[in-house]
PDB file of N, CA and C in Angstrom:
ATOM      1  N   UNK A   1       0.849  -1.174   0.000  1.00  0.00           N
ATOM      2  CA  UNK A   1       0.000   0.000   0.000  1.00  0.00           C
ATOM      3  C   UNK A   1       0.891   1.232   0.000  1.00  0.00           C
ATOM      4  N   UNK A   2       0.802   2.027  -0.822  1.00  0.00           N
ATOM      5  CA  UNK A   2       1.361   3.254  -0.546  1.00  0.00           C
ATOM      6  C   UNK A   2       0.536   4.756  -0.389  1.00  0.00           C
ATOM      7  N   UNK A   3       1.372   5.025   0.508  1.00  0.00           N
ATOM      8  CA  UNK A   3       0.407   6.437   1.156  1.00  0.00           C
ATOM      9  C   UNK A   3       1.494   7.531   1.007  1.00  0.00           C
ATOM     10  N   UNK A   4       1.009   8.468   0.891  1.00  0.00           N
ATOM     11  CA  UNK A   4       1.305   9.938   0.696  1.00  0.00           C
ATOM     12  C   UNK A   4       0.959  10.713   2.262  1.00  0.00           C
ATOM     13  N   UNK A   5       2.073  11.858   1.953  1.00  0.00           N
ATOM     14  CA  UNK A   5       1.547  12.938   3.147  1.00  0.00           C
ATOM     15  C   UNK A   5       1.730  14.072   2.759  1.00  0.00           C
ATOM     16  N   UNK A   6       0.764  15.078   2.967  1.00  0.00           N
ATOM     17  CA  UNK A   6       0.714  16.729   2.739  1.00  0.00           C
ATOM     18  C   UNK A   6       0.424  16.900   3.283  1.00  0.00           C
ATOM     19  N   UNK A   7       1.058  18.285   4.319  1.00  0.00           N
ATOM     20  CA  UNK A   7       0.673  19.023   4.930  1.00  0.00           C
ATOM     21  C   UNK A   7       0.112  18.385   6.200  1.00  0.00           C
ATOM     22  N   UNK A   8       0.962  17.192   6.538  1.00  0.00           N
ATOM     23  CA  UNK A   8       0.114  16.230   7.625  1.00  0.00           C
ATOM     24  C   UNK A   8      -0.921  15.757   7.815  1.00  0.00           C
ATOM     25  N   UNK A   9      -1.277  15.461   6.384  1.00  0.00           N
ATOM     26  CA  UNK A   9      -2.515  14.420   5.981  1.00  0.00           C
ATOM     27  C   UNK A   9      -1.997  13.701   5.207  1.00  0.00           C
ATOM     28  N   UNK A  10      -2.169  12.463   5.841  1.00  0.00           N
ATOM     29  CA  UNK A  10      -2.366  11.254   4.618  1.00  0.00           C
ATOM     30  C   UNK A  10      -2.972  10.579   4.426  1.00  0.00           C
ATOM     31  N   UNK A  11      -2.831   9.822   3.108  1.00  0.00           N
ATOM     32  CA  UNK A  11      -3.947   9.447   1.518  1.00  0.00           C
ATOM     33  C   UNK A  11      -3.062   8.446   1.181  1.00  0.00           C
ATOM     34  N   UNK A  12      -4.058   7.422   0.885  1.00  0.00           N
ATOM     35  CA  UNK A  12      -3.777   6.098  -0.010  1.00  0.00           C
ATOM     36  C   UNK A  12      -3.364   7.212  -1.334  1.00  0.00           C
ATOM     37  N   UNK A  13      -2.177   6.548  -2.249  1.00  0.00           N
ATOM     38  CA  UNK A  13      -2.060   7.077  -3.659  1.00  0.00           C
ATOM     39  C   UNK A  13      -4.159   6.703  -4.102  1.00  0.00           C
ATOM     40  N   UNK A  14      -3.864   6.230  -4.363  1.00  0.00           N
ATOM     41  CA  UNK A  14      -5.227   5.592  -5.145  1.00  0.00           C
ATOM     42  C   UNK A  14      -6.406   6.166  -5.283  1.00  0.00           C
ATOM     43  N   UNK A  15      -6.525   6.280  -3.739  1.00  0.00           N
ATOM     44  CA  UNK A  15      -7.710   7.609  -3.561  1.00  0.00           C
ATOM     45  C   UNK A  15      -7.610   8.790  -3.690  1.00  0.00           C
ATOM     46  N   UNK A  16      -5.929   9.293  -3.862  1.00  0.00           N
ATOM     47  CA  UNK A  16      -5.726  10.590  -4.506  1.00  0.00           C
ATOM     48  C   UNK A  16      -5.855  10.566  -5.758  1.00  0.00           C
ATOM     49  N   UNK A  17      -5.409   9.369  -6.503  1.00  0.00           N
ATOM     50  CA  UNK A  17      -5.919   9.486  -8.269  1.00  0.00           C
ATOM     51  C   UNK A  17      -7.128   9.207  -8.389  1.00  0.00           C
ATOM     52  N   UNK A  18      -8.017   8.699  -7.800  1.00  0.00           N
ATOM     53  CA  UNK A  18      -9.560   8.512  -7.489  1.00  0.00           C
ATOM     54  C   UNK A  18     -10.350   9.680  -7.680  1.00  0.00           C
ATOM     55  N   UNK A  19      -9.960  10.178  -6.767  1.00  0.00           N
ATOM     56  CA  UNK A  19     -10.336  11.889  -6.807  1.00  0.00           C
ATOM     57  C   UNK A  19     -10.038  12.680  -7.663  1.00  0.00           C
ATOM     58  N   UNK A  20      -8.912  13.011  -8.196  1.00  0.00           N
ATOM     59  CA  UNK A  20      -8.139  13.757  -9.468  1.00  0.00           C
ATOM     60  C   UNK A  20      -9.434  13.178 -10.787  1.00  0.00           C
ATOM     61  N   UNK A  21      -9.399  12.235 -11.075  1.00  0.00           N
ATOM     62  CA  UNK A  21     -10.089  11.661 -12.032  1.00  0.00           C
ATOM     63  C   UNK A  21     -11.289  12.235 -11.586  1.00  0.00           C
ATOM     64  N   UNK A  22     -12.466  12.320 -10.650  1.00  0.00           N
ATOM     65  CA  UNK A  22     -13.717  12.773  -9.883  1.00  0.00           C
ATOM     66  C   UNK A  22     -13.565  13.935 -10.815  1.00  0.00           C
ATOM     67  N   UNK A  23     -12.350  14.635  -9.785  1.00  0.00           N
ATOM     68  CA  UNK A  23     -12.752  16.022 -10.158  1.00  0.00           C
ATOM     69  C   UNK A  23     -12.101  16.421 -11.521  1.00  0.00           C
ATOM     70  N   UNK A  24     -11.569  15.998 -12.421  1.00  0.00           N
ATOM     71  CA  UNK A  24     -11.678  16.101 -13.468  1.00  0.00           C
ATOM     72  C   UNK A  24     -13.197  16.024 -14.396  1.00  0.00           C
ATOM     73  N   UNK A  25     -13.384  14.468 -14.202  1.00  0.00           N
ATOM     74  CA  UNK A  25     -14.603  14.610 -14.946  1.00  0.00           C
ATOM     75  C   UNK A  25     -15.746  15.451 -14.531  1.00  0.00           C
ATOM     76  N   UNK A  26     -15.840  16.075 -13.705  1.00  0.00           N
ATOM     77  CA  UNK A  26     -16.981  17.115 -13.325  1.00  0.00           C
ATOM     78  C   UNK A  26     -16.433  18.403 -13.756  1.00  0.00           C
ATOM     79  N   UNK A  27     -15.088  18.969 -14.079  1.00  0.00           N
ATOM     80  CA  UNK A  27     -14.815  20.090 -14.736  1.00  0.00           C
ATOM     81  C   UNK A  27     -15.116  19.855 -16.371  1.00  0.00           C
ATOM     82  N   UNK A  28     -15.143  18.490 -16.829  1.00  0.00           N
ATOM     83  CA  UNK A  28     -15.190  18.279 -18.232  1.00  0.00           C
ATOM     84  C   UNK A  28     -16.952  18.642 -18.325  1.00  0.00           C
ATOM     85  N   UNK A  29     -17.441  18.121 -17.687  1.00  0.00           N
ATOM     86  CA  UNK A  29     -19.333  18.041 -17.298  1.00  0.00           C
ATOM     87  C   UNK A  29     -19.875  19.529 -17.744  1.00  0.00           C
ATOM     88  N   UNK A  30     -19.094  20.061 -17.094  1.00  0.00           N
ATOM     89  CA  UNK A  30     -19.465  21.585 -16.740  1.00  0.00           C
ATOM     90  C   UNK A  30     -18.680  22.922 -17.747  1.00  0.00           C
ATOM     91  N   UNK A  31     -17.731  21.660 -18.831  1.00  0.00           N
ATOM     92  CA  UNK A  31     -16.999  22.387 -19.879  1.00  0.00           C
ATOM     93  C   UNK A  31     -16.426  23.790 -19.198  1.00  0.00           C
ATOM     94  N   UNK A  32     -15.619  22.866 -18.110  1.00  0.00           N
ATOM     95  CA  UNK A  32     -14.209  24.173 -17.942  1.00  0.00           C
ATOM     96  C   UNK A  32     -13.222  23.466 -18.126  1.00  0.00           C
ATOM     97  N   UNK A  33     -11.983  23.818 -18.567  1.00  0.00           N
ATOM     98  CA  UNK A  33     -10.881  23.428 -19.221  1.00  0.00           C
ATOM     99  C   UNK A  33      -9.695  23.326 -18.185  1.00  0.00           C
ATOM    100  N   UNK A  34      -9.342  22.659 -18.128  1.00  0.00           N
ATOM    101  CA  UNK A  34      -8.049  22.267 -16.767  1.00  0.00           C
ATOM    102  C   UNK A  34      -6.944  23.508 -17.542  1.00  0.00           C
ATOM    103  N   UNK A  35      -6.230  23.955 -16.434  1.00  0.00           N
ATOM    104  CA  UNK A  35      -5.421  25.037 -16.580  1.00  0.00           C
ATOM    105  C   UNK A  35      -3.910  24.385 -17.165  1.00  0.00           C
ATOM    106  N   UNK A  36      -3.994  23.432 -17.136  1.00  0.00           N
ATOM    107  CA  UNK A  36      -2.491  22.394 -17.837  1.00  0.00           C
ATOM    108  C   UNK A  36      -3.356  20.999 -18.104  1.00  0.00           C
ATOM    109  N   UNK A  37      -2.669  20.490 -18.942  1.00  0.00           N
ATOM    110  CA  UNK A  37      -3.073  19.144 -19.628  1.00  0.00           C
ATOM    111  C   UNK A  37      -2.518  18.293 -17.991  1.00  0.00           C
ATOM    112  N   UNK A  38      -3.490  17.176 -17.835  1.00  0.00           N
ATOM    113  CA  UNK A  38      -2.775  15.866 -16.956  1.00  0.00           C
ATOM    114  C   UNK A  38      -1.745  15.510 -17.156  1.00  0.00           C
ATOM    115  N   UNK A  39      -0.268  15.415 -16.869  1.00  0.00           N
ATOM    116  CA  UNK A  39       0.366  15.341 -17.139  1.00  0.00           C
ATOM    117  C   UNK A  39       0.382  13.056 -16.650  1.00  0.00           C
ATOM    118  N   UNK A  40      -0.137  13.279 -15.416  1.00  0.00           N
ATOM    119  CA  UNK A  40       0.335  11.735 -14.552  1.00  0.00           C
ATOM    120  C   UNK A  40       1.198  12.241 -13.807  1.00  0.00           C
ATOM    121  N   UNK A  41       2.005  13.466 -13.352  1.00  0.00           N
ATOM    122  CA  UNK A  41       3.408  13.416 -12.640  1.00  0.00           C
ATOM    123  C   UNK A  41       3.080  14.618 -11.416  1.00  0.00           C
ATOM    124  N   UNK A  42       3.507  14.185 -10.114  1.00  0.00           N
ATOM    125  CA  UNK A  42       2.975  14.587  -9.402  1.00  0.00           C
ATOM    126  C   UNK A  42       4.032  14.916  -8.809  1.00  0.00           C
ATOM    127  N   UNK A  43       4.459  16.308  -8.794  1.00  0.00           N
ATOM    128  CA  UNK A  43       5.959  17.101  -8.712  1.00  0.00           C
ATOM    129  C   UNK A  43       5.686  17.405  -6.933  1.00  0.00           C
ATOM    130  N   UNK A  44       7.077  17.099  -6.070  1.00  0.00           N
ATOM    131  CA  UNK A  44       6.495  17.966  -4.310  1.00  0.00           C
ATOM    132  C   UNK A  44       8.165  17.782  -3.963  1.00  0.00           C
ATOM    133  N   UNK A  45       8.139  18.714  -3.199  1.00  0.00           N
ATOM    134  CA  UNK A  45       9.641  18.655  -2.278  1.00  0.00           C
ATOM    135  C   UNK A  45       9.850  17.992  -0.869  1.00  0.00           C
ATOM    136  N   UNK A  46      10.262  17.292  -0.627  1.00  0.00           N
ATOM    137  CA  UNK A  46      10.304  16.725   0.627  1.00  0.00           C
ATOM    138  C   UNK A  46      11.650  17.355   1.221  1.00  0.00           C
ATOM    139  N   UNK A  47      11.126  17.295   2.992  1.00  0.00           N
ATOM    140  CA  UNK A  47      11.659  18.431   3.463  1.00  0.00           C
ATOM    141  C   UNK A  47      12.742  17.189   4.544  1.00  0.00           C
ATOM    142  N   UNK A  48      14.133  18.183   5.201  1.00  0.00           N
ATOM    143  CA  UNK A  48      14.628  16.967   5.118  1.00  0.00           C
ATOM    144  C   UNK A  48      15.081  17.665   6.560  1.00  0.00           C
TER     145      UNK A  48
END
């Protein structure tokens, strides 16, 4: 299982792409246009 943390919350990956996909298709629904194409790559700095 892998989990993520932001901001001292954490999320199964899965249910974060779960959601991404959600809320994608309800911006497509409602014909607003994502501000960058999906790339798949999920850029963060970990602090050390």
């Amino acid at each position: 299982m892998s989990i993520m943390s932001v901001d001292g919350h954490k999320a199964k990956i899965e249910e974060f792409k779960n959601s991404l996909e959600v809320f994608l298709e309800v911006r497509k629904e409602k014909g607003i246009q994502p501000y960058k194409e999906y790339s798949g790559k999920f850029n963060f700095t970990r602090k050390t």
